[in-house]
Every structure is written in structure tokens, then in C-alpha cells.
C-alpha atoms as a PDB file:
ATOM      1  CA  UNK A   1      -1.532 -17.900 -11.553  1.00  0.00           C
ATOM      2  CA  UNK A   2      -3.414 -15.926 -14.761  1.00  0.00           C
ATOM      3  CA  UNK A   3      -5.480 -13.860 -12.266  1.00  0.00           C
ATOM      4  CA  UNK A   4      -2.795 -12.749  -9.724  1.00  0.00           C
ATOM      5  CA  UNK A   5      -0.891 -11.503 -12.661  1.00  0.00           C
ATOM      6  CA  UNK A   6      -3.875  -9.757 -14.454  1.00  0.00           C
ATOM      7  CA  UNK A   7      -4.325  -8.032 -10.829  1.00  0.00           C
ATOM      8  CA  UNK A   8      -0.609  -7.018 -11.058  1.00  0.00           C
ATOM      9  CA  UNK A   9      -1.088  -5.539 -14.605  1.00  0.00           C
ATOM     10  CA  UNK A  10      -4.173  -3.707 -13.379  1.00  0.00           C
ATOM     11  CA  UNK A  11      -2.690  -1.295 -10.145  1.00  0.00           C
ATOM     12  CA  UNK A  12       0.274   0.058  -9.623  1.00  0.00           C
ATOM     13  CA  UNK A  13       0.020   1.843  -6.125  1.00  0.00           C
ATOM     14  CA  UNK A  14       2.249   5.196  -5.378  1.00  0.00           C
ATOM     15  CA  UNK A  15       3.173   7.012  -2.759  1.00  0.00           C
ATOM     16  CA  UNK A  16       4.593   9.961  -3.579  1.00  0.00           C
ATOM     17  CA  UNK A  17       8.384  10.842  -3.527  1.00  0.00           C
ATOM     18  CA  UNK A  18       9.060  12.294  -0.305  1.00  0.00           C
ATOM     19  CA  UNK A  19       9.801  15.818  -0.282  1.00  0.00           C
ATOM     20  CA  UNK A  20      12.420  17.250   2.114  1.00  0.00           C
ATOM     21  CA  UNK A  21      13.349  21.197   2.772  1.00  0.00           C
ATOM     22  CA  UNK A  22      16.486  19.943   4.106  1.00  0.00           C
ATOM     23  CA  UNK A  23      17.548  18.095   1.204  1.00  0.00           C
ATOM     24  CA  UNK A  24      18.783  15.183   3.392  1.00  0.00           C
ATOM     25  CA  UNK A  25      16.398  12.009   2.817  1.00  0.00           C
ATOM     26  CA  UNK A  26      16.410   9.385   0.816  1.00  0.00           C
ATOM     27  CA  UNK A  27      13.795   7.266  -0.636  1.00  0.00           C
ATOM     28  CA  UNK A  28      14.301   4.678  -2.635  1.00  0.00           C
ATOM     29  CA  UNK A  29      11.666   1.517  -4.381  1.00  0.00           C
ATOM     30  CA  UNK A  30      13.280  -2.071  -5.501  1.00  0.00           C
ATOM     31  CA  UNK A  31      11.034  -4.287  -7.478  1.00  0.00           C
ATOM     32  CA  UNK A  32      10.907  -8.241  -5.878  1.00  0.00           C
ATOM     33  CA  UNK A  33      12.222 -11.413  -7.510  1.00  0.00           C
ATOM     34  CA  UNK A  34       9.567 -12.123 -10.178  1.00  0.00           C
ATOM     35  CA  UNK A  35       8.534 -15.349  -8.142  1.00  0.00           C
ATOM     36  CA  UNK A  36       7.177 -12.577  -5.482  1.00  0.00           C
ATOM     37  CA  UNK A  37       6.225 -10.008  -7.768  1.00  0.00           C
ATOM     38  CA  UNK A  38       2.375 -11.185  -7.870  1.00  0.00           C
ATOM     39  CA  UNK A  39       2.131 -10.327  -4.060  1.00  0.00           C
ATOM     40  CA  UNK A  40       4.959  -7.956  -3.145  1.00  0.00           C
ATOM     41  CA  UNK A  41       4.882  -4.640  -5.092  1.00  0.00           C
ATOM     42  CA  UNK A  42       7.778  -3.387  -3.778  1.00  0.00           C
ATOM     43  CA  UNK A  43      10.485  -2.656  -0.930  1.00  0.00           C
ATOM     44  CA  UNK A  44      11.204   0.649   0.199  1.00  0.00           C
ATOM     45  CA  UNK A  45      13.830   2.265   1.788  1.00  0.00           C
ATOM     46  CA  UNK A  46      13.201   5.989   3.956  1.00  0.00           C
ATOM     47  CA  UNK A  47      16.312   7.125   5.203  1.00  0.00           C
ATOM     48  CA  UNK A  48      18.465  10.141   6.469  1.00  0.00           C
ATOM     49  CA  UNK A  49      21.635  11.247   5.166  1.00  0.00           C
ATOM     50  CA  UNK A  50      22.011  13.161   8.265  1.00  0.00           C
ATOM     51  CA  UNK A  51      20.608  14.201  11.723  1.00  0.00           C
ATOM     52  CA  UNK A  52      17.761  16.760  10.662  1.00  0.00           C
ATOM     53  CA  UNK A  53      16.932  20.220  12.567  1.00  0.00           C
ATOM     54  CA  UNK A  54      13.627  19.166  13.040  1.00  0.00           C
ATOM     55  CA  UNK A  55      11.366  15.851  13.606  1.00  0.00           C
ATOM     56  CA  UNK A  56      10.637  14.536  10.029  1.00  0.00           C
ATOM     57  CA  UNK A  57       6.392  13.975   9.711  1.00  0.00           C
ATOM     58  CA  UNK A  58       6.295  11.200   7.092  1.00  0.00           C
ATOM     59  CA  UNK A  59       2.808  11.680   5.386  1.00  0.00           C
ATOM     60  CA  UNK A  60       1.633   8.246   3.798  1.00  0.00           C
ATOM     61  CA  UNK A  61      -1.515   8.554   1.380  1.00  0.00           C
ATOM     62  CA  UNK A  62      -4.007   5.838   1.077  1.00  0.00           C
ATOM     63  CA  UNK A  63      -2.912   2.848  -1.045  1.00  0.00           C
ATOM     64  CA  UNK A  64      -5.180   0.285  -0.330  1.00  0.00           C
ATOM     65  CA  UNK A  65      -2.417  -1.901   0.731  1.00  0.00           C
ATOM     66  CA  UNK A  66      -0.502  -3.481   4.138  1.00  0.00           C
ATOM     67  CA  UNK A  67       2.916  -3.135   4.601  1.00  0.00           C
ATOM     68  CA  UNK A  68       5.545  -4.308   6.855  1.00  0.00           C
ATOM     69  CA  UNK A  69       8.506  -2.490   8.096  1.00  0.00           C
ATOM     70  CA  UNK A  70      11.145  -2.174  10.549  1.00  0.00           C
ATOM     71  CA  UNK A  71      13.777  -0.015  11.822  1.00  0.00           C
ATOM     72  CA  UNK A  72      17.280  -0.913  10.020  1.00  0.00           C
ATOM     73  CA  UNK A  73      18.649   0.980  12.953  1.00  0.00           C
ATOM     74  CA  UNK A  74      17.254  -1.642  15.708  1.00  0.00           C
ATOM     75  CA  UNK A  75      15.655  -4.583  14.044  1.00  0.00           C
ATOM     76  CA  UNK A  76      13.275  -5.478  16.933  1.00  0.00           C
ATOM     77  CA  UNK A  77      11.381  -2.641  16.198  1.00  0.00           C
ATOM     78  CA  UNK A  78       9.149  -3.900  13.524  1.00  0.00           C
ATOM     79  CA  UNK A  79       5.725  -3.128  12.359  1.00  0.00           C
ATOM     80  CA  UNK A  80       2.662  -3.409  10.268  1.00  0.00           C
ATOM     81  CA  UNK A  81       0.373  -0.807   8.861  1.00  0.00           C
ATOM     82  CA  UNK A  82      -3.028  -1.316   7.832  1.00  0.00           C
ATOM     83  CA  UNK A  83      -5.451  -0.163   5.014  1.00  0.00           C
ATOM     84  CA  UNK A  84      -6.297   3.557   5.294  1.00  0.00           C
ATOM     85  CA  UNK A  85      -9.345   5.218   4.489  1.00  0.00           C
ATOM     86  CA  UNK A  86      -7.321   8.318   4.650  1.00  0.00           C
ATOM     87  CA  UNK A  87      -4.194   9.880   4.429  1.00  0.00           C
ATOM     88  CA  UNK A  88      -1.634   8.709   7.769  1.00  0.00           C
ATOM     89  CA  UNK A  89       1.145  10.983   9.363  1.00  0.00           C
ATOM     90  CA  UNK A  90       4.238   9.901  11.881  1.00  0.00           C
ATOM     91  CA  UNK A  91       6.740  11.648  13.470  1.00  0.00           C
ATOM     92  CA  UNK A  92      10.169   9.456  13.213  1.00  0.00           C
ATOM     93  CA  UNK A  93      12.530  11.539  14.634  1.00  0.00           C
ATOM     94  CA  UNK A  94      15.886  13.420  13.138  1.00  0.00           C
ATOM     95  CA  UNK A  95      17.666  10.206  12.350  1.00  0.00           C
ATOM     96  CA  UNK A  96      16.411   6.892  10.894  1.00  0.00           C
ATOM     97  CA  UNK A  97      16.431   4.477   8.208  1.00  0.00           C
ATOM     98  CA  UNK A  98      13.214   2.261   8.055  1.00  0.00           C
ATOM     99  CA  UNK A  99      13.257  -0.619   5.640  1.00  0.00           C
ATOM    100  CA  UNK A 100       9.720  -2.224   4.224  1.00  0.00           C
ATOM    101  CA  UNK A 101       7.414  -4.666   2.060  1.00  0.00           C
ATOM    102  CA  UNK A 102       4.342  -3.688   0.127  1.00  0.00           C
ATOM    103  CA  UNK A 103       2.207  -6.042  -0.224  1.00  0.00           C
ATOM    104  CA  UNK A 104      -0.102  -5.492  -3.161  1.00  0.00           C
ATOM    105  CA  UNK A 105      -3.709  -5.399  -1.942  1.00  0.00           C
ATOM    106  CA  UNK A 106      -4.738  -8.545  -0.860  1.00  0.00           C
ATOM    107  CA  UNK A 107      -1.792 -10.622  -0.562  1.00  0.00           C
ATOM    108  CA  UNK A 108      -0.343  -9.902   2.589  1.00  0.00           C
ATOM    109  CA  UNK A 109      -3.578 -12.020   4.222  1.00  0.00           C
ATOM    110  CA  UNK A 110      -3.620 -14.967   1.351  1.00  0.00           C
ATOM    111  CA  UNK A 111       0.275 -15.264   2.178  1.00  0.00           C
ATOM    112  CA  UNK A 112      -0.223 -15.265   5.870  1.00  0.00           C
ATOM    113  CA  UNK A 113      -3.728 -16.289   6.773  1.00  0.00           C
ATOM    114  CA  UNK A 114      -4.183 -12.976   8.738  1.00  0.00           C
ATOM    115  CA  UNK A 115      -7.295 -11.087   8.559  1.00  0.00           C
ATOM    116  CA  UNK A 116      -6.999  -7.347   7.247  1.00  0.00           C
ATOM    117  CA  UNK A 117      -9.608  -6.211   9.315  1.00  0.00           C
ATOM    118  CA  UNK A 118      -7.806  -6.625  12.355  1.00  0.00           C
ATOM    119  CA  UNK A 119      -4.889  -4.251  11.275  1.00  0.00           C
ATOM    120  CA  UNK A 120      -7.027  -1.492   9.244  1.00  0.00           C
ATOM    121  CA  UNK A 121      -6.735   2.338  10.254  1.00  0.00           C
ATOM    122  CA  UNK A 122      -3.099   2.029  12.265  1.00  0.00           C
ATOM    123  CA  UNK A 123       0.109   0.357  12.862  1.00  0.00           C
ATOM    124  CA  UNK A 124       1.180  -2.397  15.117  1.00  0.00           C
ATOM    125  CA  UNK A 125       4.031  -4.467  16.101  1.00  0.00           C
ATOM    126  CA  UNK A 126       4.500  -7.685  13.888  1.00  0.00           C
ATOM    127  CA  UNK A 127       5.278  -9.853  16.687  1.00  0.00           C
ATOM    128  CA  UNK A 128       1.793  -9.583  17.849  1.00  0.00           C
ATOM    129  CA  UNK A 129       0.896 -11.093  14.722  1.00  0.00           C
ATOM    130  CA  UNK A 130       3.898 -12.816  13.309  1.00  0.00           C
ATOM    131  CA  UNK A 131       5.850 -13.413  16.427  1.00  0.00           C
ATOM    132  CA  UNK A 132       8.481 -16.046  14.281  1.00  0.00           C
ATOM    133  CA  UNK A 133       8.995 -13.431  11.601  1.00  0.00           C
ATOM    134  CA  UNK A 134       9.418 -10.327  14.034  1.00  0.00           C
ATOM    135  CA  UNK A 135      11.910 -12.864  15.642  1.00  0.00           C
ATOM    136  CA  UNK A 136      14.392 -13.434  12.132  1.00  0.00           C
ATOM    137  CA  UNK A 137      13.908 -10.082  11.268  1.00  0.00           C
ATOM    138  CA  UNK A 138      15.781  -9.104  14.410  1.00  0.00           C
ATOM    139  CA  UNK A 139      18.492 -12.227  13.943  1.00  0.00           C
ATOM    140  CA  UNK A 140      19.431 -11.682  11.055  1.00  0.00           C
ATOM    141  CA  UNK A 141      19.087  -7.894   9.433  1.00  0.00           C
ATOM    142  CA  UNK A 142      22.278  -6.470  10.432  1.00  0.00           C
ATOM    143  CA  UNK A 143      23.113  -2.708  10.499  1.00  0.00           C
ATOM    144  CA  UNK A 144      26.079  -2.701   8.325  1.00  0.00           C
ATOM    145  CA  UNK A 145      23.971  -4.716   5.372  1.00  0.00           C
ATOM    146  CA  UNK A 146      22.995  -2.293   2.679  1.00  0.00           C
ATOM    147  CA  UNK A 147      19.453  -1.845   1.408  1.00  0.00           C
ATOM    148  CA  UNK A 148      19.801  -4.185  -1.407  1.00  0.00           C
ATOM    149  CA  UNK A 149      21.446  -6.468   0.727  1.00  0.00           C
ATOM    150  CA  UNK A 150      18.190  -6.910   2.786  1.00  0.00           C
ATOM    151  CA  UNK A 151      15.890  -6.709  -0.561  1.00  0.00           C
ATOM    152  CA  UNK A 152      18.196 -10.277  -1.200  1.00  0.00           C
ATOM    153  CA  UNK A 153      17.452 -11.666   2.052  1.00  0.00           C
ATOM    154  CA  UNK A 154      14.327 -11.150   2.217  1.00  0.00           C
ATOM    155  CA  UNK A 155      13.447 -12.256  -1.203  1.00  0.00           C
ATOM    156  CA  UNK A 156      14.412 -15.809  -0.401  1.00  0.00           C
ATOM    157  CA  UNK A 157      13.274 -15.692   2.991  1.00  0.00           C
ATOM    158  CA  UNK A 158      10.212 -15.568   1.067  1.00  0.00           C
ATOM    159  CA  UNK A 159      10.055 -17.299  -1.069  1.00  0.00           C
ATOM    160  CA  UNK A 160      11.449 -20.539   1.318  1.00  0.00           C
ATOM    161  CA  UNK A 161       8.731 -20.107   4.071  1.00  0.00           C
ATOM    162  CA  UNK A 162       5.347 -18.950   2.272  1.00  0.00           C
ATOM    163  CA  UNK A 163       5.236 -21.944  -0.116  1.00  0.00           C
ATOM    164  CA  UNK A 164       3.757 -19.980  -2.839  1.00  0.00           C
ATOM    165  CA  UNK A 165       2.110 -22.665  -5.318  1.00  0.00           C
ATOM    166  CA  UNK A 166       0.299 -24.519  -2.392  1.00  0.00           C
ATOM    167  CA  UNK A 167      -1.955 -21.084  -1.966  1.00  0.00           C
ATOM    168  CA  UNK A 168      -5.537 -21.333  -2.470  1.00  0.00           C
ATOM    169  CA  UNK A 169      -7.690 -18.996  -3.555  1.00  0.00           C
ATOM    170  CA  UNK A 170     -11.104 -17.548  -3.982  1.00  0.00           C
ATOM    171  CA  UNK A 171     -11.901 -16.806  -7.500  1.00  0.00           C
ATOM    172  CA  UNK A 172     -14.948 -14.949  -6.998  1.00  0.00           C
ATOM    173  CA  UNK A 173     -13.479 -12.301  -5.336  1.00  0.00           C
ATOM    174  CA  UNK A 174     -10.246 -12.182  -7.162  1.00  0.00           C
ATOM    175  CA  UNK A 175     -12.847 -11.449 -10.433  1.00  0.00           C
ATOM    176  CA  UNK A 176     -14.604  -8.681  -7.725  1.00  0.00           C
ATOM    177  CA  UNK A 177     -10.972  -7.335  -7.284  1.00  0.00           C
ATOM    178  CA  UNK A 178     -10.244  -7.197 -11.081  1.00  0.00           C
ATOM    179  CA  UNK A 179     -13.451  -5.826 -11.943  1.00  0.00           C
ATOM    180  CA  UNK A 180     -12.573  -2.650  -9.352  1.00  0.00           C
ATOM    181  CA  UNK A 181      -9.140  -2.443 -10.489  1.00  0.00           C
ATOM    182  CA  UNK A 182     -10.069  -2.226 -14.378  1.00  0.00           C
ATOM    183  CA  UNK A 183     -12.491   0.681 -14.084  1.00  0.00           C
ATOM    184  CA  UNK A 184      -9.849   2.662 -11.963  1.00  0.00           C
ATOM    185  CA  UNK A 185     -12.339   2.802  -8.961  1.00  0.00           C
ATOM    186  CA  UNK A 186     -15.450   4.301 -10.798  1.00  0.00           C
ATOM    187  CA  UNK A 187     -18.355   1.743 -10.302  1.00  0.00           C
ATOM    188  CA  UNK A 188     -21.552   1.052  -7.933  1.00  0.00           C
ATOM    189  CA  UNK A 189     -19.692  -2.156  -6.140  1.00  0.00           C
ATOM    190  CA  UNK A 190     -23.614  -2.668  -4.773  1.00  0.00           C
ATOM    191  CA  UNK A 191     -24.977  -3.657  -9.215  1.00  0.00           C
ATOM    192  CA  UNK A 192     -21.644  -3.945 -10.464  1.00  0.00           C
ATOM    193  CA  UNK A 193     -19.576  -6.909  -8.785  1.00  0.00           C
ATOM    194  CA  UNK A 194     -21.818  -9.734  -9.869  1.00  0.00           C
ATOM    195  CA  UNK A 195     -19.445 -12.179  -9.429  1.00  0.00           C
ATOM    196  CA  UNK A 196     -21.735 -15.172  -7.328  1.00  0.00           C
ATOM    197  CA  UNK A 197     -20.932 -13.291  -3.312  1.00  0.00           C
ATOM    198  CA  UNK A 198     -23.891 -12.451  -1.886  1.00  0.00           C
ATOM    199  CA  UNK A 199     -23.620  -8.482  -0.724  1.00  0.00           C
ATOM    200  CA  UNK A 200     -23.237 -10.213   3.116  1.00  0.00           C
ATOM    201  CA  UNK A 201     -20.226 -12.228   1.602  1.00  0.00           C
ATOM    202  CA  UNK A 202     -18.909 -10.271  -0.811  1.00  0.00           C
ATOM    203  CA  UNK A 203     -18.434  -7.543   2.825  1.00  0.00           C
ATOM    204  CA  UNK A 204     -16.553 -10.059   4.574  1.00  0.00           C
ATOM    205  CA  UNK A 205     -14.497 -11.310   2.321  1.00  0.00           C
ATOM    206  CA  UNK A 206     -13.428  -7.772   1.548  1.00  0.00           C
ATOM    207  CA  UNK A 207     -12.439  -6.900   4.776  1.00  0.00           C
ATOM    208  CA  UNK A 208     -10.487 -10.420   5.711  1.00  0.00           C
ATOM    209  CA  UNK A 209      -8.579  -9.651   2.073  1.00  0.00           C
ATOM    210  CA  UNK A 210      -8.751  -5.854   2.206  1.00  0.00           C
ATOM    211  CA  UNK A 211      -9.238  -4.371   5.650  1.00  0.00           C
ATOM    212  CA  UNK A 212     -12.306  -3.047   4.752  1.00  0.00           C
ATOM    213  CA  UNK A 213     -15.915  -2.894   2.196  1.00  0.00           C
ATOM    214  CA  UNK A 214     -15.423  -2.824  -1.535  1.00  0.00           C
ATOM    215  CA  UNK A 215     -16.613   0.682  -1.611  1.00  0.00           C
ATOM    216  CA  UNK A 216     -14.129   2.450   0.433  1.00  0.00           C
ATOM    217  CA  UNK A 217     -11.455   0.386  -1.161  1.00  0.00           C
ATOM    218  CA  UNK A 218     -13.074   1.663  -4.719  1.00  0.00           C
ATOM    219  CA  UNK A 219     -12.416   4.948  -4.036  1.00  0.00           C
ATOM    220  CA  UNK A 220      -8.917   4.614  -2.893  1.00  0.00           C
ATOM    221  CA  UNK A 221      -8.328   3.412  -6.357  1.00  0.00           C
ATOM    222  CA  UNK A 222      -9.710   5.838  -7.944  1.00  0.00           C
ATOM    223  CA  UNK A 223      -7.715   7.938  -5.913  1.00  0.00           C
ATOM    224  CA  UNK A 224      -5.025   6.228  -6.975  1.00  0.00           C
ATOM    225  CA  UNK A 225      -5.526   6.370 -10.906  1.00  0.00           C
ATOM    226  CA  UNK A 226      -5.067  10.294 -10.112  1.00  0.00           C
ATOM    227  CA  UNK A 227      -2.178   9.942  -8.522  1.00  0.00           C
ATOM    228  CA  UNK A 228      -0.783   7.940 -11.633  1.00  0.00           C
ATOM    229  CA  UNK A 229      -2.005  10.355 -13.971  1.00  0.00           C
ATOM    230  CA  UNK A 230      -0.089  13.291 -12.514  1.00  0.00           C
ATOM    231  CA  UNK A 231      -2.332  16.263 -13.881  1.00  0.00           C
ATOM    232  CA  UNK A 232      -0.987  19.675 -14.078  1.00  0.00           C
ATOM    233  CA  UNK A 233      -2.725  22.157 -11.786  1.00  0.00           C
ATOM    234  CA  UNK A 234      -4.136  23.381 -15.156  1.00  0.00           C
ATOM    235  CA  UNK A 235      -4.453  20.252 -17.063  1.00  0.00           C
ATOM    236  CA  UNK A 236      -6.855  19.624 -14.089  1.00  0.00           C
ATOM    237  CA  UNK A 237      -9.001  22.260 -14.273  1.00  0.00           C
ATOM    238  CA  UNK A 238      -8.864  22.286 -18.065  1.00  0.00           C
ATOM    239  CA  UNK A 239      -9.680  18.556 -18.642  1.00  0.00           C
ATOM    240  CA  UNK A 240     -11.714  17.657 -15.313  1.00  0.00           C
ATOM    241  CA  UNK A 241     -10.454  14.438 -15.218  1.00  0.00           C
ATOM    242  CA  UNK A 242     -12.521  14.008 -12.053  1.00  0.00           C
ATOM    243  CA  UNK A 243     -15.861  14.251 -13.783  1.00  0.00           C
ATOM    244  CA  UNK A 244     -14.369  11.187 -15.942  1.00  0.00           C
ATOM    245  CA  UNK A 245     -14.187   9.246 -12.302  1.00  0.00           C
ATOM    246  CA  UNK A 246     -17.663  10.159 -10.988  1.00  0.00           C
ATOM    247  CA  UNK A 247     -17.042  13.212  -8.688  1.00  0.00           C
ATOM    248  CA  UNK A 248     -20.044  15.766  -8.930  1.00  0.00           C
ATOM    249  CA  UNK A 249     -17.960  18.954  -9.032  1.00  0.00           C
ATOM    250  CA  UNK A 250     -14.755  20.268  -8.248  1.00  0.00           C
ATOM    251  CA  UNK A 251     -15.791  20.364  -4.309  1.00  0.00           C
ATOM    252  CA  UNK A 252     -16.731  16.878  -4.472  1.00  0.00           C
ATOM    253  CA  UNK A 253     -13.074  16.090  -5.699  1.00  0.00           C
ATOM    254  CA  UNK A 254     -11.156  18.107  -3.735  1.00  0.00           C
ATOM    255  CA  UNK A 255     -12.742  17.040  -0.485  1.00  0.00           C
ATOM    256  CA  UNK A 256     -11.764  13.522  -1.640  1.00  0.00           C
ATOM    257  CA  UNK A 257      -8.859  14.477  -2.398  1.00  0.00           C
ATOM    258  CA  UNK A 258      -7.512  15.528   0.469  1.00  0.00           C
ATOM    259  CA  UNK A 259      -8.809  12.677   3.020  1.00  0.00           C
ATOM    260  CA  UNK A 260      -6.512  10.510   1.070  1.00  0.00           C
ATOM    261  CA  UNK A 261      -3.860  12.501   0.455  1.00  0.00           C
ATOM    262  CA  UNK A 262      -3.809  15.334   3.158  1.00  0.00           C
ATOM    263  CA  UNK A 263      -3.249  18.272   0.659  1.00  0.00           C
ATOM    264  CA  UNK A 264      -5.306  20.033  -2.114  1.00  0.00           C
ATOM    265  CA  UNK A 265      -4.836  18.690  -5.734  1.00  0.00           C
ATOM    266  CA  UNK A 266      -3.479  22.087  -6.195  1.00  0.00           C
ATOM    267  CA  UNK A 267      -1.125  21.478  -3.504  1.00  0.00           C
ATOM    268  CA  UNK A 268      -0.348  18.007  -4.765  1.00  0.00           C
ATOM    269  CA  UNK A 269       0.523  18.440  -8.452  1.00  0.00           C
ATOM    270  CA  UNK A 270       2.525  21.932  -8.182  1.00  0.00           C
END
């Protein structure tokens, strides 16, 4: 479909590489089969190489997307995570490996029928949700399969069940999404989105698809487009790319900053 891939084209969400004084993690990112790669951006793989000294705090920044994961160490533990309006931390432990999807914004509730609201701000098991899917996960990922073993399976696990080309969709809001996407975040989503929803439908349709209103998912984005940009500390302050985005001053920014990403942008781009 023309305006699933324009969506793709538009947003390419990040999380940055993980950073480890101990040297011993691993994260890796595998693209989907192109038949997925409309709704899956990636799968990810967050791993130890060895027990650590300490418990490992994984931060995740906010994405605007929902993803699904598990632990490759005991399958039944599986789990999905919600849009964030800010920046999420977890304790995992010393050892783990913990395989996942990430569904580009949207797509994980037109794939599944589940509304985004319900799973915004935290994490929760998938069998409360996708009690059949929980269930294969923990048949048939094995711990001796490696990660791009599992990217396989679950590619045409996929692509069998969700019966892609029978999806519907609503093209009002998929022309909201694109409108938000192509001007990186920076827009009043109350004048700008005319697009035939109503302000009453154009807020509920945002938070079945997204988890939550158009504005707060606007300025994840335009968090985002930062992120991708990957200023210098002094590129930053010399070019003020966040003028360019609509912050008021340098406070403005950094205070936005760090809800989605928990550090300074001085911090961030060292």
C-alpha cells in the first residue's frame, strides 16, 4: 500500500546504541522480510556476553512505537511495552538475552486489532493480550536458536497468521500521520491536520493507533528528528537546530530533551 510505504520513508525511529562500562553487551538491529517491512521496523537483540558486576538499567527513550519482546532465556516470559511520553528505565539483571519486534507506530494495533491506549506508559505480559501468540512464542523459540534464527521464524510466523493484504485502513488518519511525520514533529496538530476527523475523532483515533493525542506523539518525533541528526555538543549550540523545531530557547529544549531521553543533550551527543 502507497501510504504505508510513504510512512516508512518518512520515520526512522532510534534508540540509541547501548552503552556499557563493562564492555560486555551486545546489541544488535535486523531489518524484516520486505513483505513486513511496512509495519515491523526492526528486531532487536540485548544481550550479555557475560554475568555483569552489577544489575544492568536499560534506559529506553521515547519512540512513539510498541514493541514486543521476550526473554530468549525462558520464552514464557514475554511482554509488550507501550508508547512513552518519556524516557523508560528497567533493571534486567547480570545475565540476559531479550529478543524483540518494533512495530513502527501504528501498526502493531492495525495488525492485531488491539487498542494502544490500553498498553501506553508501561509494559505487560502478551498473554494478557495475545494469549495464542505468548503461547508459540514459548513452543517454539528454543534456547540454542541463534538471533537470526528467530528473526526467520518469526518473519514467516508473520507473515502466515496476520494476513497482510486483507487489512483495512483509515486513510484520514494515515494522511494525519504523514502530515506529522513530514514536518519532523513541528506543527499545531489543533490548524494543521485538516484531514476530514473532527478534533473529538481525530483524539480517538490517535490513541486506539498511537497510545495517545497527536500532540504528544508530535513531539516525540520531533524528538526523534534530533536524535537522527546527531548534533555535536557544539554544532548544537552553534546552529540551534532547536529553534528550527519550535523550542523557545535553549531551556525550553533541554527540558524536552531530557523527559524523552533521560539525559541532557550535552550528555547525549558527547
Amino acid at each position: 500500500m502507497k501510504e504505508l510505504q510513504h510512512l516508512k520513508n518518512l520515520y526512522s525511529p532510534i534508540q540509541p546504541a547501548v552503552k556499557s562500562t563493562q564492555g560486555d553487551l551486545i546489541y544488535l538491529e535486523y531489518k524484516s522480510s520486505e513483505e513486513l517491512s511496512d509495519f515491523i521496523y526492526c528486531y532487536w537483540q540485548l544481550k550479555t556476553e557475560k554475568d555483569l558486576s552489577e544489575d544492568f538499567k536499560y534506559r529506553v527513550v521515547s519512540d512513539g512505537c510498541i514493541d514486543l519482546f521476550f526473554n530468549h532465556h525462558k520464552p514464557a516470559e514475554s511482554f509488550l511495552m507501550g508508547f512513552c511520553r518519556k524516557y523508560t528505565e528497567f533493571s534486567i539483571g547480570t545475565s540476559f538475552n531479550y529478543i524483540g519486534i518494533r512495530f513502527r507506530p501504528a501498526m502493531f494495533p492495525m495488525l492485531f486489532g488491539i487498542n494502544a491506549k490500553s498498553l501506553s506508559e508501561r509494559d505487560s505480559e502478551l498473554k494478557l493480550h495475545l494469549p495464542a501468540l505468548a503461547q508459540w512464542i514459548q513452543s517454539e523459540i528454543k534456547a540454542d536458536q541463534s538471533f537470526q534464527t528467530i528473526v526467520d521464524i518469526l518473519n514467516t510466523k508473520l507473515k502466515s497468521e496476520l494476513n497482510l493484504d486483507s487489512k483495512s485502513y483509515d486513510e484520514r488518519f494515515l494522511k494525519s500521520l504523514a502530515i506529522i511525520l513530514e514536518r519532523k514533529g513541528y506543527l499545531n496538530t489543533e490548524t494543521d491536520l485538516d484531514t476530514g476527523l473532527s478534533p473529538r475523532h481525530l483524539q480517538r483515533i490517535f490513541n486506539f493507533y498511537i497510545g495517545t493525542t497527536a500532540k504528544s506523539f508530535s513531539n516525540v518525533v520531533r524528538f526523534q528528528h534530533i536524535l537522527k541528526a546527531n548534533p555535536s555538543r557544539q554544532s548544537l549550540k552553534r546552529d540551534k537546530l532547536y529553534f528550527d523545531l519550535g523550542f523557545y530557547d535553549q531551556a525550553h529544549f533541554i527540558k524536552s530533551f531530557k523527559t524523552f531521553y533521560g539525559v541532557t543533550p550535552s550528555e547525549a551527543f558527547d
